[in-house]
N, C-alpha and C. Protein backbone atom coordinates (compact mmCIF):
# COMPACT_ATOMS: atom_id res chain seq x y z
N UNK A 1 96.76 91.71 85.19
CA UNK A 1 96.40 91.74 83.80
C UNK A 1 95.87 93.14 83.45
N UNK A 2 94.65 93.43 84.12
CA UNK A 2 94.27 94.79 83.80
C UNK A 2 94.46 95.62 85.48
N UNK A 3 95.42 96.92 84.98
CA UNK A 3 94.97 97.86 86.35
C UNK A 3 94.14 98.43 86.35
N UNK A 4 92.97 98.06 86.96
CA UNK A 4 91.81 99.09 86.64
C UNK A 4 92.23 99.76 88.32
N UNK A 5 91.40 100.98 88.16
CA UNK A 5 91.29 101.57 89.55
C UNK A 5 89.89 101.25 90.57
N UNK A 6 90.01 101.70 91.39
CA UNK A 6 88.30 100.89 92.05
C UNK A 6 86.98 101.53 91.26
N UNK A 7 87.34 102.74 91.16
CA UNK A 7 86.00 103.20 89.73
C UNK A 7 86.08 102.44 89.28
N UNK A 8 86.86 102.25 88.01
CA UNK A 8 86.87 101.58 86.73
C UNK A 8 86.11 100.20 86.75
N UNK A 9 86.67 99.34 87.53
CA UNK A 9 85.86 98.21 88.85
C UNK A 9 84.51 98.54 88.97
N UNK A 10 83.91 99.24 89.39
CA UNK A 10 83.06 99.52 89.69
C UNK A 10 81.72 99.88 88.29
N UNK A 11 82.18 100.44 87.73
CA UNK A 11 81.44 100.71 86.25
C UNK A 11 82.07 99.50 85.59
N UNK A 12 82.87 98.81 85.63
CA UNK A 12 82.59 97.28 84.17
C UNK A 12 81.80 96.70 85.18
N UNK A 13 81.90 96.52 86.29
CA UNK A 13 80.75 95.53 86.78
C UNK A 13 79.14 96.45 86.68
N UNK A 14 79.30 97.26 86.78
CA UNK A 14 77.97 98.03 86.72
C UNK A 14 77.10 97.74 85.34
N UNK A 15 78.30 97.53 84.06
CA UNK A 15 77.82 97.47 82.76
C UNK A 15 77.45 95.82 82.86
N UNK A 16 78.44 95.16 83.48
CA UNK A 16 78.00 93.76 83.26
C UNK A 16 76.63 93.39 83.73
N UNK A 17 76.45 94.00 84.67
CA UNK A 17 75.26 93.31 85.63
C UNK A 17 74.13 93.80 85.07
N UNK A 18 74.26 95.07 83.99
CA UNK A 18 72.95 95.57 82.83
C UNK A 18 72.77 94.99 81.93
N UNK A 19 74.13 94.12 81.39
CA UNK A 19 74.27 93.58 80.33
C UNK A 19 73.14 91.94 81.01
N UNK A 20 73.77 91.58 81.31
CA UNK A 20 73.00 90.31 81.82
C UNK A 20 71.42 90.49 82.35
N UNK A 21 71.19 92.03 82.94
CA UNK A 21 69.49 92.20 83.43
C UNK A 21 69.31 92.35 81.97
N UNK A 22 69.47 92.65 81.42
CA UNK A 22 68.86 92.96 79.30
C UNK A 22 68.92 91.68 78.95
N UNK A 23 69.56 90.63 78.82
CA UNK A 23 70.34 89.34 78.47
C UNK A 23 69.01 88.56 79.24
N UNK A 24 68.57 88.55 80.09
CA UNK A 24 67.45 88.12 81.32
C UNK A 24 66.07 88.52 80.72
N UNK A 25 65.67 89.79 80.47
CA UNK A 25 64.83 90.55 80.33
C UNK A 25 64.07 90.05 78.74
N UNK A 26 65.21 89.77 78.03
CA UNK A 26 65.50 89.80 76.57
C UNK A 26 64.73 88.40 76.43
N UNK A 27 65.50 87.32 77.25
CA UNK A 27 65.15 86.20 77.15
C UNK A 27 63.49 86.01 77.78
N UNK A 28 63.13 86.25 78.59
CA UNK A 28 61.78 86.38 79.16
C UNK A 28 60.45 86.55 78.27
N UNK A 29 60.93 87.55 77.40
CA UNK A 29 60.30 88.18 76.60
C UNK A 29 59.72 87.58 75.34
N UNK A 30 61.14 86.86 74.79
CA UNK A 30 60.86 85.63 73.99
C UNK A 30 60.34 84.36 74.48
N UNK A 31 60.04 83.85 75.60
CA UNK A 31 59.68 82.63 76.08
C UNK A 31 58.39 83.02 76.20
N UNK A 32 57.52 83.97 76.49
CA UNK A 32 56.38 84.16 76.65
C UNK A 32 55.77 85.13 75.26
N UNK A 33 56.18 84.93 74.22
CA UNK A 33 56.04 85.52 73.11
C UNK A 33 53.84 85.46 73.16
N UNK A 34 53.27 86.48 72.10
CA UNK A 34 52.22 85.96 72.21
C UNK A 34 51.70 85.05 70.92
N UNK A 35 52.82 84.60 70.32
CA UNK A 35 52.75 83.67 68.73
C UNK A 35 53.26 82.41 70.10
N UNK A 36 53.43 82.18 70.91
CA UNK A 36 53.56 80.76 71.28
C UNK A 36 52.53 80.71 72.72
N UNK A 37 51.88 81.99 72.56
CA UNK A 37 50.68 81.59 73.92
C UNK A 37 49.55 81.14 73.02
N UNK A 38 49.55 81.89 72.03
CA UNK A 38 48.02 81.43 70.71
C UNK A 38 48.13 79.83 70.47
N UNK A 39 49.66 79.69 70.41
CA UNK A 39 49.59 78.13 69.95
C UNK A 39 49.05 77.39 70.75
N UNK A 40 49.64 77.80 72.05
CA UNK A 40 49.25 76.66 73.21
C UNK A 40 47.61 76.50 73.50
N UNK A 41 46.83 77.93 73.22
CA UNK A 41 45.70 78.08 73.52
C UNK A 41 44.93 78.07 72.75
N UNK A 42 45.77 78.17 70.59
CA UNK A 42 44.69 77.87 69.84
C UNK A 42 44.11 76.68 69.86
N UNK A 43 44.65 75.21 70.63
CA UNK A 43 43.97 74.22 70.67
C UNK A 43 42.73 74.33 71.51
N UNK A 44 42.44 75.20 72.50
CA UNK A 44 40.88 75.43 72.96
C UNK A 44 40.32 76.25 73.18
N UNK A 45 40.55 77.19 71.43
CA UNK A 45 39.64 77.98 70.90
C UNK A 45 38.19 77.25 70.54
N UNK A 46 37.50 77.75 70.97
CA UNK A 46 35.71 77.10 70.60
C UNK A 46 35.30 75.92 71.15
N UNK A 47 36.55 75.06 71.87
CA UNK A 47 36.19 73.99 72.76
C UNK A 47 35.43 74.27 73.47
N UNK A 48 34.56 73.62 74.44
CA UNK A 48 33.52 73.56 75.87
C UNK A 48 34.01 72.87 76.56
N UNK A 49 34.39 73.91 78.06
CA UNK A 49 34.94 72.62 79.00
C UNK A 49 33.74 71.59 79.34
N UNK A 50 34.62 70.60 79.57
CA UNK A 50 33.10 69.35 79.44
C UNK A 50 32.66 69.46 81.08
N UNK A 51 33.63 70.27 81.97
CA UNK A 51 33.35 70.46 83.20
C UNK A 51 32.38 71.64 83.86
N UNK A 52 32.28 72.31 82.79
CA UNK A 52 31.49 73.38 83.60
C UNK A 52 30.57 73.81 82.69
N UNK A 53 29.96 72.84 81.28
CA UNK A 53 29.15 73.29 80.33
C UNK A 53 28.12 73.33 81.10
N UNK A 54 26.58 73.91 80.79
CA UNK A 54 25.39 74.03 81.05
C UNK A 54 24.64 73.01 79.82
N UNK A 55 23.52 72.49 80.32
CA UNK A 55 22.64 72.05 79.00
C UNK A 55 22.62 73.16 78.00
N UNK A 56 22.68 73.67 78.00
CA UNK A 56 22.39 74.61 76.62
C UNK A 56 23.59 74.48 75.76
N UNK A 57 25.05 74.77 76.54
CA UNK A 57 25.84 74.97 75.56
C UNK A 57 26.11 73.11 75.37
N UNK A 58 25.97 72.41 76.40
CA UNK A 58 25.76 70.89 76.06
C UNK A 58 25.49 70.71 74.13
N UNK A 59 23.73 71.65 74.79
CA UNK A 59 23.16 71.02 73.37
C UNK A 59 23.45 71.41 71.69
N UNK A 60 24.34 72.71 71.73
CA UNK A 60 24.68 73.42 70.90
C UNK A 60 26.10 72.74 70.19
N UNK A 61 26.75 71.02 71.10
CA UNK A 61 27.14 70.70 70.33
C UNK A 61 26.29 69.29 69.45
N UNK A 62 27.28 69.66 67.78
CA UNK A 62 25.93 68.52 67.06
C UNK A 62 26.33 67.07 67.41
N UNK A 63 24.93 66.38 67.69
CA UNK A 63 25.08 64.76 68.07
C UNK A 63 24.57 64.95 69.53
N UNK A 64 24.33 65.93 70.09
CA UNK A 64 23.99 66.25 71.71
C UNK A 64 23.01 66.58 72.09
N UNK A 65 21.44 66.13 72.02
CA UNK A 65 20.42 66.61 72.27
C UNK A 65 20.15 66.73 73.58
N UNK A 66 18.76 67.78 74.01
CA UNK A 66 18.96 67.58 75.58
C UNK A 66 19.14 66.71 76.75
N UNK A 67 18.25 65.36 76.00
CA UNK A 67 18.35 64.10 76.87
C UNK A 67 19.72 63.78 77.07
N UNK A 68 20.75 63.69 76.17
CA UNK A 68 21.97 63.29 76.27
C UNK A 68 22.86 64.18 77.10
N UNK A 69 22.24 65.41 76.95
CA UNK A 69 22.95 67.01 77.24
C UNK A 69 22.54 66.84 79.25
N UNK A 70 21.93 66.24 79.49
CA UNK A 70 21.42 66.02 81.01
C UNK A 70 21.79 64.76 81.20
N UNK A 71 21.98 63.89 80.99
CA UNK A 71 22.90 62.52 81.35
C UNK A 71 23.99 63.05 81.70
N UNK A 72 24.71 63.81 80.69
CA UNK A 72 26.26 64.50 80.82
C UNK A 72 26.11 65.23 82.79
N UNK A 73 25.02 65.82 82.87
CA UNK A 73 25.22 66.79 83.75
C UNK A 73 24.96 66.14 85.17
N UNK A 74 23.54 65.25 84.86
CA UNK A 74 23.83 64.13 85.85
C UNK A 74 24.89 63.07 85.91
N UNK A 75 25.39 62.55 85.08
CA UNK A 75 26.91 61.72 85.51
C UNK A 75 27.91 62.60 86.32
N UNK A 76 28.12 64.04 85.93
CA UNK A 76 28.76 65.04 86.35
C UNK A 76 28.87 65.06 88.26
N UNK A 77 27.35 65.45 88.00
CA UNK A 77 26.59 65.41 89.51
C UNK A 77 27.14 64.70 90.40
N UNK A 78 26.97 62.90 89.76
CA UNK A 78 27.00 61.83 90.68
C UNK A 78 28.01 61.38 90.98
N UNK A 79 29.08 61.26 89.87
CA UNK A 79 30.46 60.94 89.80
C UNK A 79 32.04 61.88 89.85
N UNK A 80 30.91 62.95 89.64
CA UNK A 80 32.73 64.17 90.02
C UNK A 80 32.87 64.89 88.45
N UNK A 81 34.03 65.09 88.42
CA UNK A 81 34.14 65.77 87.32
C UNK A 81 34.63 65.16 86.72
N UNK A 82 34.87 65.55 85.41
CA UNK A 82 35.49 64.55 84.06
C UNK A 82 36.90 64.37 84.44
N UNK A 83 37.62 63.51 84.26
CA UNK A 83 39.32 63.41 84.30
C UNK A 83 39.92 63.35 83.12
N UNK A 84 38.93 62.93 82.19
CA UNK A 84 39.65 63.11 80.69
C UNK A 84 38.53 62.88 80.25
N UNK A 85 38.61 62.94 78.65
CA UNK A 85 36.98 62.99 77.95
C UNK A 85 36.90 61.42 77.63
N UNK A 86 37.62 60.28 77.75
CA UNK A 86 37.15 59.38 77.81
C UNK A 86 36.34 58.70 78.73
N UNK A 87 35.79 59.51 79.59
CA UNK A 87 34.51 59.40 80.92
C UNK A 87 33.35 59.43 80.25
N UNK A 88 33.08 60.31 79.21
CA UNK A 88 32.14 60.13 78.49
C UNK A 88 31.67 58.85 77.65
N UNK A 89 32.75 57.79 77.70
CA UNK A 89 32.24 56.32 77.48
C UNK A 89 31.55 56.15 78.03
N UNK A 90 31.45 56.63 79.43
CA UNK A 90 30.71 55.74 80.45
C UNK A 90 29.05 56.41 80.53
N UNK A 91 28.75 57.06 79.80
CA UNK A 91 27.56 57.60 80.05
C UNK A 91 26.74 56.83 78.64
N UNK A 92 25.15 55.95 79.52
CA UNK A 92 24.72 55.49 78.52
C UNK A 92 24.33 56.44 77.39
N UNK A 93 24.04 55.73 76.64
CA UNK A 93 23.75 56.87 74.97
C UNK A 93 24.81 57.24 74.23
N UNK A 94 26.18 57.64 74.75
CA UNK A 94 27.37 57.63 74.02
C UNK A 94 28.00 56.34 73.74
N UNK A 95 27.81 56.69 72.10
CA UNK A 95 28.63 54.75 71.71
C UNK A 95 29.62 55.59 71.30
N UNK A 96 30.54 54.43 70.95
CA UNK A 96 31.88 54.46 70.21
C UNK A 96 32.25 55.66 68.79
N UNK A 97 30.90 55.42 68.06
CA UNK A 97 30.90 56.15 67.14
C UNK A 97 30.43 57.95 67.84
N UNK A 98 29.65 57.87 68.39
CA UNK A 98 29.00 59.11 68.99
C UNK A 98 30.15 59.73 69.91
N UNK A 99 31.05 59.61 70.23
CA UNK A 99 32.25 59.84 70.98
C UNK A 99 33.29 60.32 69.98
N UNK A 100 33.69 59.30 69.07
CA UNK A 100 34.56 60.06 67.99
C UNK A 100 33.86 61.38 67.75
N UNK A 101 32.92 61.71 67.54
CA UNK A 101 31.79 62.35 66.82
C UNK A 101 32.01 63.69 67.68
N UNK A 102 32.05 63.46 69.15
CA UNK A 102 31.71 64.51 69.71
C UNK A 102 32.77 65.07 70.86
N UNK A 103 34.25 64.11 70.78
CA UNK A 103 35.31 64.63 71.79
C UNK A 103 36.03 65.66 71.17
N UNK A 104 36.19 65.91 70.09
CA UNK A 104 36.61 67.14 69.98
C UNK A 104 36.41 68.44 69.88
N UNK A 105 34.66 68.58 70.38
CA UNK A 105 34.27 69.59 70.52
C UNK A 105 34.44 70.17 72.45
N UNK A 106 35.52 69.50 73.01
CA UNK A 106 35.43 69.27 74.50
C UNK A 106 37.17 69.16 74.78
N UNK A 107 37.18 70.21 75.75
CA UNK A 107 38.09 69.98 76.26
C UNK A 107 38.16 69.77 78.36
N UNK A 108 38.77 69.47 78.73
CA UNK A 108 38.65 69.42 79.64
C UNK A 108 39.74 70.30 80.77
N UNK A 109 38.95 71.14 81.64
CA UNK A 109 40.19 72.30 82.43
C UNK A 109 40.10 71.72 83.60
């Protein structure tokens, strides 16, 4: 079909294999954009991991006074770390309402 000579051979594959590292490169670039890392991470902007808060930043969320803010840290203590923020049911003083109130200031890493 085509006579190329072994140069000629040699440079279309040379162009192809740039064409496809750009084609590679190109694509990379867009998958890790930083408009789709913000997205993923604007969900825990200003969150507190519920795993490694201190009483203080405990108490700095509202509905969380220190007594409650040290239950958190002793359940922590005794039982491990959070697996999801519905663990925080289990700590007396958090009701139903006080939970709506206060899981979305918490994320968990």
């Amino acid at each position: 079909m085509l006579n190329l000579t072994s140069e000629e051979r040699k440079v279309a594959l040379f162009l192809i294999t740039l064409g496809l590292i750009g084609l590679g490169i190109s694509f990379l670039t867009k998958l890790n954009t930083p408009v789709k890392m913000l997205r993923c991470y604007g969900q825990e902007i200003g969150k507190i991991d519920l795993n490694a808060a201190d009483k203080n930043l405990l108490v700095s969320v509202p509905g969380i006074g220190p007594k409650l803010a040290q239950k958190i840290i002793d359940y922590r203590m005794t039982q491990g770390s959070f697996e999801d923020l519905e663990g925080l049911k289990n700590i007396k003083g958090i009701t139903t309402y006080k939970y709506e109130k206060i899981k979305d200031s918490f994320i968990i890493k």
